[in-house]
Protein backbone atom coordinates (compact mmCIF):
# COMPACT_ATOMS: atom_id res chain seq x y z
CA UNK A 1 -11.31 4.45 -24.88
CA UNK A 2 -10.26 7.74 -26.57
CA UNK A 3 -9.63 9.03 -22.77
CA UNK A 4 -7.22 6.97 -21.76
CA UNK A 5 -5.51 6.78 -25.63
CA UNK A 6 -2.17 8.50 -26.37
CA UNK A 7 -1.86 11.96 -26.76
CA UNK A 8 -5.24 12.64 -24.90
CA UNK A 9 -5.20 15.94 -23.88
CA UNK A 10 -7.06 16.27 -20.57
CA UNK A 11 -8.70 19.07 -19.42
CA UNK A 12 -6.52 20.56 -16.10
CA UNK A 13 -10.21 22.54 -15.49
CA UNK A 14 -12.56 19.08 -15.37
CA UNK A 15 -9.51 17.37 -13.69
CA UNK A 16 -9.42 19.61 -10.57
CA UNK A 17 -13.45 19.13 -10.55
CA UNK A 18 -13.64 15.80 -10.86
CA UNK A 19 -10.92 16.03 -7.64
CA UNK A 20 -12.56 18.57 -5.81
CA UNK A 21 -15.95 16.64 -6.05
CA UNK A 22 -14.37 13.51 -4.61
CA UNK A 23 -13.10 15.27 -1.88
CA UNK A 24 -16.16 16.84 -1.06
CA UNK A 25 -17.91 13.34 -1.52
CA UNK A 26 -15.43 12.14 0.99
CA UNK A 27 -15.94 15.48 4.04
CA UNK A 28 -19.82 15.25 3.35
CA UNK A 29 -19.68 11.84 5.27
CA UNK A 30 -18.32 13.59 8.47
CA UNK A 31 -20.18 16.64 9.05
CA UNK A 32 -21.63 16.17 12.82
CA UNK A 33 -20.29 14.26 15.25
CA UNK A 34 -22.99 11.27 14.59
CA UNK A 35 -21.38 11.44 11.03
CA UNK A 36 -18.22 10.73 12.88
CA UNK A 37 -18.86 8.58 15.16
CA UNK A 38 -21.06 6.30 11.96
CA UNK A 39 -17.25 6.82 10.03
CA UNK A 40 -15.15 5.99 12.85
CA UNK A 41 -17.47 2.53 13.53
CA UNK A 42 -17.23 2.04 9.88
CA UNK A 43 -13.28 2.35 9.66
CA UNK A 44 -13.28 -0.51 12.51
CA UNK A 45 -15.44 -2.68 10.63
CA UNK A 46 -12.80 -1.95 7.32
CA UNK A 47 -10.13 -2.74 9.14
CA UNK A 48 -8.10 0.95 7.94
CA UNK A 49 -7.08 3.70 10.31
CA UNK A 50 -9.61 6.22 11.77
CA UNK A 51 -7.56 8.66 9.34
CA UNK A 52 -8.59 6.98 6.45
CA UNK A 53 -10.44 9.90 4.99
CA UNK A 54 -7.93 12.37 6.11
CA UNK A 55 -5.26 10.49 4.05
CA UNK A 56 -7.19 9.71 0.73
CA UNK A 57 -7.94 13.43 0.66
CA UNK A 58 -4.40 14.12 0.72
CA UNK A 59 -3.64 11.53 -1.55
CA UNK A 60 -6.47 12.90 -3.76
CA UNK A 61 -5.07 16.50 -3.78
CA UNK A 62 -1.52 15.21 -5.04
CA UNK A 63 -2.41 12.95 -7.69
CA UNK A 64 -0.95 14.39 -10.97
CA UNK A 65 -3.06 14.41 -14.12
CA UNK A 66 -0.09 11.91 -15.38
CA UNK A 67 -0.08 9.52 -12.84
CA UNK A 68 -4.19 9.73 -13.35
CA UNK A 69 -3.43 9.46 -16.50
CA UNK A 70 -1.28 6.57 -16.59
CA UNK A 71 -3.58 4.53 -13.97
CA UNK A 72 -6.67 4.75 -16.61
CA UNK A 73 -4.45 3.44 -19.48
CA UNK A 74 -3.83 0.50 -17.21
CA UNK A 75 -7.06 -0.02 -15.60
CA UNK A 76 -9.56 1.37 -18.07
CA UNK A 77 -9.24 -0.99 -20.88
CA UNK A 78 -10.68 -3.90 -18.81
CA UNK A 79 -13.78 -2.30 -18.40
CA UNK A 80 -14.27 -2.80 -21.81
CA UNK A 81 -12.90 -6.13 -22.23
CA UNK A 82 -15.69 -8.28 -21.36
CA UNK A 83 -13.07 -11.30 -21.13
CA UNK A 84 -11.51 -9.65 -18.98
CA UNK A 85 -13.92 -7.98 -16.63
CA UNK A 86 -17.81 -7.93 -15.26
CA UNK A 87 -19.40 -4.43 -15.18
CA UNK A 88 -22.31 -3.42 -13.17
CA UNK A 89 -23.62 0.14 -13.40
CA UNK A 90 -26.11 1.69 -11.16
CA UNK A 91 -27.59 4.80 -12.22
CA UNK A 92 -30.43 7.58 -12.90
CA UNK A 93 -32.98 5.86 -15.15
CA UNK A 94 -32.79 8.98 -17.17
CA UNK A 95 -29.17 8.42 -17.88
CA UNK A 96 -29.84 4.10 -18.68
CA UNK A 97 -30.38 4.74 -22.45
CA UNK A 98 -27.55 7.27 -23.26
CA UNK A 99 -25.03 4.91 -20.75
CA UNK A 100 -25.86 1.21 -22.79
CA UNK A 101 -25.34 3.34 -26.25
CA UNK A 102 -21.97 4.62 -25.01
CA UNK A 103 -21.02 0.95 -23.90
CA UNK A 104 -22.34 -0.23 -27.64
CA UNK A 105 -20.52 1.85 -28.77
CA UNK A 106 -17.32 0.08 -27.54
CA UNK A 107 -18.39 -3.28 -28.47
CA UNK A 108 -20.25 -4.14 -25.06
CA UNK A 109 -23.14 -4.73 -25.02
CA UNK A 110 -25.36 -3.70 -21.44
CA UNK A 111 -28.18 -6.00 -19.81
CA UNK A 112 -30.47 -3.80 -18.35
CA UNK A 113 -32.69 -4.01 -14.98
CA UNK A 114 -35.41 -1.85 -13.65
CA UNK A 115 -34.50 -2.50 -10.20
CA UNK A 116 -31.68 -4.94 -8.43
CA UNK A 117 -34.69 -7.13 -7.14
CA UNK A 118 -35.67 -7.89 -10.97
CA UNK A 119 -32.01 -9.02 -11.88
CA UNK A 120 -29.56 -11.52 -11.98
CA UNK A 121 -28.88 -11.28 -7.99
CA UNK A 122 -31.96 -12.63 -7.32
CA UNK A 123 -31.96 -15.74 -9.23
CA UNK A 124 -31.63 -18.66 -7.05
């Protein structure tokens, strides 16, 4: 909560990371032209433009550490809010214990699965 609070100071360092990573995320999908042709089938099936990447890079590279800024103290909250929203987090068992504590520590408390076949989605 503290990060999307008033008079947060963000880090411009871990903010241009955490963009540059996304982008990367985003050109790793189309090295080869089988990567292509898998994105390109893929934007059909989405219904968005075959310069769907292309754009959300760009958009990426603009975004402002306000307007980021300003979009988690809108959107961030709910996460929290268990009224509000349902949160489902899929990660490194390693990282289960430390991620449930943080989530305590806002008042939510986590269910935790060992794998999706042992949870809730397989209940009939």
């Amino acid at each position: 909560r503290e990060h999307v609070s008033e008079g947060f100071q963000l880090s411009h360092e871990l903010f241009e990371s955490a963009k540059s990573s996304l982008v990367f995320g985003l050109i790793e999908k189309e090295q080869s032209i089988s990567d292509l042709v898998n994105q390109a089938a893929l934007s059909s099936f989405r219904g968005v433009p075959v310069s769907y990447t292309k754009t959300m890079i760009d958009r990426i590279w603009k975004v402002t550490e306000e307007e980021m800024m300003a979009s988690g103290r809108k959107h961030m909250p709910a996460l929290f809010n268990p009224a509000k929203s349902r949160t489902a987090i899929v990660c490194h068992s390693a990282k289960v214990n430390e991620i449930v504590q943080s989530f305590k520590n806002f008042g939510r408390n986590m269910v935790t699965y060992d794998s999706a076949e042992d949870s809730f989605l397989n209940e009939a």
